[in-house]
Protein backbone atom coordinates (compact mmCIF):
# COMPACT_ATOMS: atom_id res chain seq x y z
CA UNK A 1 0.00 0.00 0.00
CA UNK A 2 1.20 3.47 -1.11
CA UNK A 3 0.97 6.18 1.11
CA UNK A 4 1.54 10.23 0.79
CA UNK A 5 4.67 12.22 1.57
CA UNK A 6 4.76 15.64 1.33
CA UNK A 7 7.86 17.48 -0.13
CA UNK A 8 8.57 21.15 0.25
CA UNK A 9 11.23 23.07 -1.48
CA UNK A 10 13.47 25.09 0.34
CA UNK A 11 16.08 27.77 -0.07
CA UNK A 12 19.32 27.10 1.62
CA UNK A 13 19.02 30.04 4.13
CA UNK A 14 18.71 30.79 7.80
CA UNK A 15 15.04 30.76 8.83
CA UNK A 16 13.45 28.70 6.01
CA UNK A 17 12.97 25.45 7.72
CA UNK A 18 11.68 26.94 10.96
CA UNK A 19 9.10 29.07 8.68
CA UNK A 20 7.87 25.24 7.14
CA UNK A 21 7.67 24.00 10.73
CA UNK A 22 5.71 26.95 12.33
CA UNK A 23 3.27 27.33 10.02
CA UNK A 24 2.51 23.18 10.52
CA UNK A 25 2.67 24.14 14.05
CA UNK A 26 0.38 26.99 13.81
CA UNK A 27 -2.00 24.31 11.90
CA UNK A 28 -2.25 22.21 14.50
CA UNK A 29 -0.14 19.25 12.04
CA UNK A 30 1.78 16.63 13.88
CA UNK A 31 4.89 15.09 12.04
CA UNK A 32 5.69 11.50 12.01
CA UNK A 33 8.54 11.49 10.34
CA UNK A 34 11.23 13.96 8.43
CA UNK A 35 13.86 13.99 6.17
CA UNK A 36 15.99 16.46 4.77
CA UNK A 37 18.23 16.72 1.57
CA UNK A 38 19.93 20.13 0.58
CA UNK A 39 22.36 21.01 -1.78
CA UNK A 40 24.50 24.53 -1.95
CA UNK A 41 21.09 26.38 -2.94
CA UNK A 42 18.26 24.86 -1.83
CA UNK A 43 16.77 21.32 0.43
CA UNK A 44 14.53 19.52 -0.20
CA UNK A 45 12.08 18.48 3.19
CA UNK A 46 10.64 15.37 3.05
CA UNK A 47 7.53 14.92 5.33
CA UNK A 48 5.24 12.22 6.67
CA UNK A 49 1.87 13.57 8.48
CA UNK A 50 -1.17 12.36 9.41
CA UNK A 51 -2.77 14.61 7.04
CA UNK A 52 -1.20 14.86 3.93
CA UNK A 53 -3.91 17.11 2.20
CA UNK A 54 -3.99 19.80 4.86
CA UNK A 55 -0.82 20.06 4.89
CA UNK A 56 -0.35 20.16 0.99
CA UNK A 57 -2.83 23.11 1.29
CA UNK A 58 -1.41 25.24 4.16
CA UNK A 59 2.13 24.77 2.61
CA UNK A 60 0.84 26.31 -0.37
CA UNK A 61 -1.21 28.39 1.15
CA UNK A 62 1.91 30.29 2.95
CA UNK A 63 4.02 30.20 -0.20
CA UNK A 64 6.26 27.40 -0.48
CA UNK A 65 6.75 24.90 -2.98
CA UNK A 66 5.03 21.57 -2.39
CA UNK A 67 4.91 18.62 -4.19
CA UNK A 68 2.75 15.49 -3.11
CA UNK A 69 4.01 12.18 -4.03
CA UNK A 70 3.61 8.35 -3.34
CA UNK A 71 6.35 6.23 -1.02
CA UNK A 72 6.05 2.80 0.80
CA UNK A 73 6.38 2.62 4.35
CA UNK A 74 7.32 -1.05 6.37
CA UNK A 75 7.85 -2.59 8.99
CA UNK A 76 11.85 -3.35 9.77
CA UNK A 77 12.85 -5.46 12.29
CA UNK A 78 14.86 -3.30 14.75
CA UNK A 79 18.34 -5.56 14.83
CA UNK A 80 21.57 -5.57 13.18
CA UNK A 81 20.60 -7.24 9.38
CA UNK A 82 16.95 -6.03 9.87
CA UNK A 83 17.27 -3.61 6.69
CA UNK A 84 19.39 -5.27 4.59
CA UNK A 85 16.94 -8.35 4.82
CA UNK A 86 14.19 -6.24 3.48
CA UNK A 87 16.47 -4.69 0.64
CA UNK A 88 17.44 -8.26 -0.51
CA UNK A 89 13.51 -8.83 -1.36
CA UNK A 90 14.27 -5.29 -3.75
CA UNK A 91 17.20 -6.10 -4.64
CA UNK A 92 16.04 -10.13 -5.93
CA UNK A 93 13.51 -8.10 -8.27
CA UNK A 94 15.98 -5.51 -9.62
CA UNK A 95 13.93 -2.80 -8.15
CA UNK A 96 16.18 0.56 -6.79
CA UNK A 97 15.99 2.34 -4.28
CA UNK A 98 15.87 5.94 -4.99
CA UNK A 99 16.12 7.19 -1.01
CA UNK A 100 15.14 6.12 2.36
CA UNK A 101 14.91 7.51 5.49
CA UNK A 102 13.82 5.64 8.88
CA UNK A 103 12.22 6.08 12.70
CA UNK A 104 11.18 4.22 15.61
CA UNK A 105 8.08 5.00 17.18
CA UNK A 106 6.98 4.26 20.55
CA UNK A 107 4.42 1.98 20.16
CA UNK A 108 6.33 0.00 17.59
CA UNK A 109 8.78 -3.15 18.52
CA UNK A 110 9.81 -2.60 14.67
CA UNK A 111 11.70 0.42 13.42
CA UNK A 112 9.57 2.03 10.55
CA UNK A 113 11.18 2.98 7.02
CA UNK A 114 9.87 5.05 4.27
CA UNK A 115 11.18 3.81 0.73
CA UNK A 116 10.79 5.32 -2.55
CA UNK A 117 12.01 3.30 -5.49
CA UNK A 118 11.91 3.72 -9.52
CA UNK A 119 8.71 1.15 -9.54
CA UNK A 120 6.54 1.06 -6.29
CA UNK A 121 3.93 -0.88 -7.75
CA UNK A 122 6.94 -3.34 -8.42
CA UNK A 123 8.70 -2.83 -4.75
CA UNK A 124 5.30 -3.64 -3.64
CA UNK A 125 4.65 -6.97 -5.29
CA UNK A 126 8.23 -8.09 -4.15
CA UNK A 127 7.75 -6.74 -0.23
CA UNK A 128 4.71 -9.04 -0.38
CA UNK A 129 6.71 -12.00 -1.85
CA UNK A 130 9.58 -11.30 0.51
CA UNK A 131 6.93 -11.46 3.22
CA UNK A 132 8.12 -7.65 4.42
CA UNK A 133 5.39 -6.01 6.62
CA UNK A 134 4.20 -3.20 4.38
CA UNK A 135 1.78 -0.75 6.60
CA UNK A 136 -1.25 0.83 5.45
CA UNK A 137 -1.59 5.05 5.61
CA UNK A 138 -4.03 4.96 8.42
CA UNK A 139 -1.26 2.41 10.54
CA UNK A 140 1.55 5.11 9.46
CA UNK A 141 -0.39 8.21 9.98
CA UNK A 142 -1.57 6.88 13.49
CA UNK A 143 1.24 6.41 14.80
């Protein structure tokens, strides 16, 4: 199952990443998980909320850059080996990995890792054969 992360483009300047945060904050829009990628000029933030479409729209709606697009998120077992396990079942159907970034929530014995490859409908066909716990947005967004 697919589910939405948000990405907002950001100049590579003092302030800009605290302006993304506040107004989320303002909005009353909890973050699960973050990642960040910059260059010289500009980052790009990588977000995982519980809504996705609000905060698409406030985003926009307080002039940044935001672009909506589809990842996987799954269940890792949280030991040495527990990731490259999961990549082998990718890696077996010659799908790449274009990034990844990873958390551990509270509630979860598992850490949690959000993938996005070339093919997702393809990552997703070999998760399932590789028996890799793929979670569903309303498991990722609740947590």
């Amino acid at each position: 199952m697919k589910v939405k992360q948000i990405s907002v483009f950001l100049e590579n300047r003092k302030g800009r990443l605290y302006e993304v945060l506040n107004v989320l904050a303002t909005e009353k829009i909890n973050i699960r998980a973050l990642s960040i990628a910059d260059t010289a000029d500009f980052g790009i933030l990588r977000l995982i909320v519980p809504d996705p479409d609000a905060a698409k729209k406030v985003l926009e709606k307080g002039g940044f850059t935001v672009k909506e697009n589809n990842v996987i998120a799954i269940e890792v077992p949280d030991r040495p080996g527990g990731l490259s396990f999961v990549l082998k079942a990718l890696q077996d159907c010659d799908i790449n990995v274009e990034y990844l970034y990873a958390f551990v929530a509270k509630s979860q014995k598992d850490a949690i890792v959000v993938i996005r490859t070339e093919n997702n409908d393809g990552a997703l066909k070999a998760l399932k054969h590789g028996e890799v716990k793929v979670l569903t947005p309303e498991e990722l967004y609740g947590l």
